[in-house]
N, C-alpha and C. Protein backbone atom coordinates (compact mmCIF):
# COMPACT_ATOMS: atom_id res chain seq x y z
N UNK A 1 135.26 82.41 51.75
CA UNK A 1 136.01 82.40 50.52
C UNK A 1 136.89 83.63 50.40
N UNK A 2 136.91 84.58 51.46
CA UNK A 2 137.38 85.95 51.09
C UNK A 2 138.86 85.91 51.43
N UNK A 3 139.43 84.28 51.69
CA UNK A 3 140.92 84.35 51.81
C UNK A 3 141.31 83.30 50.18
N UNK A 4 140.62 83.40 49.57
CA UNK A 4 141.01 82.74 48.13
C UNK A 4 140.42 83.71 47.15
N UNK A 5 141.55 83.61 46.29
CA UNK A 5 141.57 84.60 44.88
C UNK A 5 140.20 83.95 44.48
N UNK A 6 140.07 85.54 43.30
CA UNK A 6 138.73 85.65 42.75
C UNK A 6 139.21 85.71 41.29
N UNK A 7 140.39 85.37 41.09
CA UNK A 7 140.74 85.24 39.84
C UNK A 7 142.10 84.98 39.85
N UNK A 8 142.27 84.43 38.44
CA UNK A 8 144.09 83.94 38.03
C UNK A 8 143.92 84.05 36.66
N UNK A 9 145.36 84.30 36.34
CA UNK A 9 145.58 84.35 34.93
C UNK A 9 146.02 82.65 34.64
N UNK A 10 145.64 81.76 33.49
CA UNK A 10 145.76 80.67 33.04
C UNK A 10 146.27 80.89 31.49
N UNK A 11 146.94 80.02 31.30
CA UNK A 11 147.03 79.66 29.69
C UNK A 11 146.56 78.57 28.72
N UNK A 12 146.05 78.60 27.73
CA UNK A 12 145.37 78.08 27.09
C UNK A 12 146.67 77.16 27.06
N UNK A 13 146.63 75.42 26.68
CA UNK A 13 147.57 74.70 26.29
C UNK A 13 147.44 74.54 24.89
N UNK A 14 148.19 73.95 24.18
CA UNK A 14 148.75 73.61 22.66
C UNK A 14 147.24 73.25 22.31
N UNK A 15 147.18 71.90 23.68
CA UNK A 15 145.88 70.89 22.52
C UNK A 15 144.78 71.93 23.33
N UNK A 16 144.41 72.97 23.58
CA UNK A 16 143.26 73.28 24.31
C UNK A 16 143.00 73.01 25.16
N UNK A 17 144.05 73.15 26.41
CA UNK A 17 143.73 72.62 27.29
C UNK A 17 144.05 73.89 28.55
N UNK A 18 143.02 74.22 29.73
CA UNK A 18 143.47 74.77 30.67
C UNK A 18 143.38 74.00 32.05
N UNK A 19 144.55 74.76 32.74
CA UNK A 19 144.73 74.23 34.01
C UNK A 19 144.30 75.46 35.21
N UNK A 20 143.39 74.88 35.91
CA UNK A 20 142.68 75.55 37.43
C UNK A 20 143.50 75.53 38.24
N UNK A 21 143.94 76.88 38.47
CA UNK A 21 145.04 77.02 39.35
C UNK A 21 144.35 76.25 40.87
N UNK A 22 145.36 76.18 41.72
CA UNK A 22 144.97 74.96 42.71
C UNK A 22 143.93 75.91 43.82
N UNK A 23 144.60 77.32 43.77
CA UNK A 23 144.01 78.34 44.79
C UNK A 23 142.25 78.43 44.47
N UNK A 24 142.05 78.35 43.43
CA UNK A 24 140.76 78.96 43.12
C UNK A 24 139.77 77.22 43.08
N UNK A 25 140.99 75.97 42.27
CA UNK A 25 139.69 74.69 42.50
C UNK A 25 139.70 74.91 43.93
N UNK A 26 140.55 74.82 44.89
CA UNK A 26 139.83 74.67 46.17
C UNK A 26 138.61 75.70 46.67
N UNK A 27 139.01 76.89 46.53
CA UNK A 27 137.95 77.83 46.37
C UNK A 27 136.87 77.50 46.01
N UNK A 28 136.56 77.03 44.94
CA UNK A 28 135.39 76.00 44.01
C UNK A 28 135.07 74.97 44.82
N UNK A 29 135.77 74.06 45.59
CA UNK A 29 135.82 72.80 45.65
C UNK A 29 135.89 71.77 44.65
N UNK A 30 136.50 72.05 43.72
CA UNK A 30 136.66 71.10 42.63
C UNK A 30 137.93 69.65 43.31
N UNK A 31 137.46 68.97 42.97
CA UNK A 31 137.79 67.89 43.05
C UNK A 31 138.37 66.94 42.13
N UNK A 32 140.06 66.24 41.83
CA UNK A 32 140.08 65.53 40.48
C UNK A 32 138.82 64.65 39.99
N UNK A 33 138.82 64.59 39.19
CA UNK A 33 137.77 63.24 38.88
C UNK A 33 136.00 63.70 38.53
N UNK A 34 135.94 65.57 38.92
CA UNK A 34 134.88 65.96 39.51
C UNK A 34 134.23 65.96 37.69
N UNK A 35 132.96 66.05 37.77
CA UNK A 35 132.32 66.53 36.38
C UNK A 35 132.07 67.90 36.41
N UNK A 36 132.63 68.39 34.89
CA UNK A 36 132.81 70.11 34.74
C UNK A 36 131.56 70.57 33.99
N UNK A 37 130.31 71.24 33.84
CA UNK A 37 130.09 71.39 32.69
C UNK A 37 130.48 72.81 32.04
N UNK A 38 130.96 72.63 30.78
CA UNK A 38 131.14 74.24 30.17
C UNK A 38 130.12 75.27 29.52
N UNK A 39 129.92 76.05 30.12
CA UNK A 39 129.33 76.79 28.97
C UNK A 39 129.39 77.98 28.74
N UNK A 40 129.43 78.76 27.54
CA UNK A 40 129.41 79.99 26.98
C UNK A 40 127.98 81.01 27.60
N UNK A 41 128.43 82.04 28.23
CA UNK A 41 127.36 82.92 28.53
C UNK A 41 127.87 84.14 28.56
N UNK A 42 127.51 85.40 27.83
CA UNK A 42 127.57 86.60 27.19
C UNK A 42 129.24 86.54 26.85
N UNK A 43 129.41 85.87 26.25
CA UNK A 43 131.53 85.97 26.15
C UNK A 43 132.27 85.36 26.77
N UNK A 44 131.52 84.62 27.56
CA UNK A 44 132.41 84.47 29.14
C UNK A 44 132.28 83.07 29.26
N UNK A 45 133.39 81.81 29.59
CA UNK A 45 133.70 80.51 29.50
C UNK A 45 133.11 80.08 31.42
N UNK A 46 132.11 79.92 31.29
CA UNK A 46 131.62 79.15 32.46
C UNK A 46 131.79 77.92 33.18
N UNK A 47 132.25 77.73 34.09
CA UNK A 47 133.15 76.06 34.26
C UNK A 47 131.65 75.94 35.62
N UNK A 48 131.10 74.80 35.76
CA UNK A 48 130.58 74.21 37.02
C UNK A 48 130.06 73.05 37.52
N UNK A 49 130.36 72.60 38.41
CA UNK A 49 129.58 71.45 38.62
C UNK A 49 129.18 70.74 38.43
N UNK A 50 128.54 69.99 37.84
CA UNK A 50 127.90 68.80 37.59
C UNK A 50 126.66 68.84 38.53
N UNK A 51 127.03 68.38 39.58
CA UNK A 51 125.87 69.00 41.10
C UNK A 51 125.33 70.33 41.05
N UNK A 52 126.06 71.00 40.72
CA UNK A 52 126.12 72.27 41.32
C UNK A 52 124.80 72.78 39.89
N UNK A 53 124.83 72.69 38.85
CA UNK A 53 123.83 72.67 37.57
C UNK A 53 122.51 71.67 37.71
N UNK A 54 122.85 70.40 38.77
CA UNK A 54 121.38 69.69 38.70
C UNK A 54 120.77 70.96 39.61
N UNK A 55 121.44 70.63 40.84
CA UNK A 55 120.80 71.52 42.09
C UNK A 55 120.25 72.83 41.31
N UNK A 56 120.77 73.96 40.83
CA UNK A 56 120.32 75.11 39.89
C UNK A 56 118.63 74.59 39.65
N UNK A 57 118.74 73.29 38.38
CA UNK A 57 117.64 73.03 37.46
C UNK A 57 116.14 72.59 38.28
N UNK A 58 116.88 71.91 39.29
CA UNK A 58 115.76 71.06 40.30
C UNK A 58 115.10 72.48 40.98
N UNK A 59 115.92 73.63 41.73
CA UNK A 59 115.18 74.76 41.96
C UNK A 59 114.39 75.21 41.11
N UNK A 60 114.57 75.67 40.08
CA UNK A 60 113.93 76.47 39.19
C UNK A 60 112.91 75.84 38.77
N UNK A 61 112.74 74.60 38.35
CA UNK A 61 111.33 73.17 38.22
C UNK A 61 110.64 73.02 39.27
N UNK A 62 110.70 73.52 40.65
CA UNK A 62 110.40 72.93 41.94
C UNK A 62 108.69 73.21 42.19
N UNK A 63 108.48 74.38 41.47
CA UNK A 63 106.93 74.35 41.58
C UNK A 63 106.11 73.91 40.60
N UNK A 64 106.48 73.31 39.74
CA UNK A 64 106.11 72.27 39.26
C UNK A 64 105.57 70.75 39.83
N UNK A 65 104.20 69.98 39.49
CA UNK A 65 104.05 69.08 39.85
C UNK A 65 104.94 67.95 39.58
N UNK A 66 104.65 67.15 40.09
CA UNK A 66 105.37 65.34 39.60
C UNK A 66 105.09 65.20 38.58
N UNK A 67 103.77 65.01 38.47
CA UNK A 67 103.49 64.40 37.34
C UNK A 67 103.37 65.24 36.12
N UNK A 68 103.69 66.38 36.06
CA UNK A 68 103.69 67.40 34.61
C UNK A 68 104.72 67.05 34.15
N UNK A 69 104.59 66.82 32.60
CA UNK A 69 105.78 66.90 31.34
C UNK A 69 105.55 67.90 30.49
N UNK A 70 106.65 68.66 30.82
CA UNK A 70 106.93 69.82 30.05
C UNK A 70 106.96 69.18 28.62
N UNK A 71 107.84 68.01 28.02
CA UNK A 71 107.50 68.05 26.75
C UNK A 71 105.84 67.41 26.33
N UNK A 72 105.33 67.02 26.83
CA UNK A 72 103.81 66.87 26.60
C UNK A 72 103.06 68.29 26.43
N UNK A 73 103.21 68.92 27.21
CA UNK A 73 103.08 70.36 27.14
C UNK A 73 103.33 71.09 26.22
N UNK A 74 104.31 71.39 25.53
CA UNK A 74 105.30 71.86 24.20
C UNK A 74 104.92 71.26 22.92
N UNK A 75 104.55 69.69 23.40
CA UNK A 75 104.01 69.29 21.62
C UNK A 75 102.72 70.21 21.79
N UNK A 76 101.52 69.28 22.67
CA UNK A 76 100.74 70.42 22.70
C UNK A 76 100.80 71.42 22.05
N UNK A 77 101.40 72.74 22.66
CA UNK A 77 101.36 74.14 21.91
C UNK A 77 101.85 73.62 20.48
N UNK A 78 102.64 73.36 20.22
CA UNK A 78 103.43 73.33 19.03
C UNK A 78 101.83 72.40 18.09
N UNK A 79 100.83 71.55 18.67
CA UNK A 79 99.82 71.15 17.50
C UNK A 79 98.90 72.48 17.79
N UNK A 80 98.47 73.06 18.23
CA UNK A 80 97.54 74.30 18.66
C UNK A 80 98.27 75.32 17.61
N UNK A 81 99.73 75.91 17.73
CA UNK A 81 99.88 76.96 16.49
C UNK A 81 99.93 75.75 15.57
N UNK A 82 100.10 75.03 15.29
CA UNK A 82 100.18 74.01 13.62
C UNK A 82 98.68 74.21 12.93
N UNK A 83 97.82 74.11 13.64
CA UNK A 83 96.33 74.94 13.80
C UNK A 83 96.22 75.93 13.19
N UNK A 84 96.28 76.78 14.40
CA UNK A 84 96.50 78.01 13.75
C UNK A 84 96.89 78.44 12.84
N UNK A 85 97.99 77.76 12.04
CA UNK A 85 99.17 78.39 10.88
C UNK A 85 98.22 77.90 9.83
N UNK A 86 97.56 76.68 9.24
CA UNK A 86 96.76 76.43 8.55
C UNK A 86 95.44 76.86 8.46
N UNK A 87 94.90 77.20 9.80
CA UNK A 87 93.89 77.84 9.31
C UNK A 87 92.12 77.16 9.96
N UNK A 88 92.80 75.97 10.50
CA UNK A 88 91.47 75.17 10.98
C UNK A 88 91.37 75.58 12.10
């Protein structure tokens, strides 16, 4: 990647709209048609993947069993302090 920019200046459009300069989607590998997701992290407008955010989530879950549900888990706690907060 060290022959593609690590940055460009863009302009916001009328309706909110920006355009990825072509140097840096290829850099990315962005692709028309590709899914973006956005998100806000410390100030900063995060553009990625679609893939690129499952792959992230599936690592970070990976030692996790099959069969565990985190939200089964979470009600759980959440009736244990409901407990607690009352008093039984």
């Amino acid at each position: 990647m060290a022959d593609f920019p690590t940055h460009a200046e863009v302009r916001l459009g009328e309706q909110g709209r920006l355009v990825i300069p072509a140097a840096l989607r290829k850099s990315l590998g962005f692709q028309p048609g590709d899914k973006l997701i956005a998100r806000l992290e410390d100030g900063r407008l995060v553009l990625e993947k679609q893939e690129t955010v499952q792959r992230r989530l599936k690592a970070r879950f990976s030692h996790l069993r099959k069969d565990t549900s985190l939200a089964d888990e979470l009600i759980a706690e959440r009736r244990e302090e409901a407990k607690w907060e009352v008093g039984e």
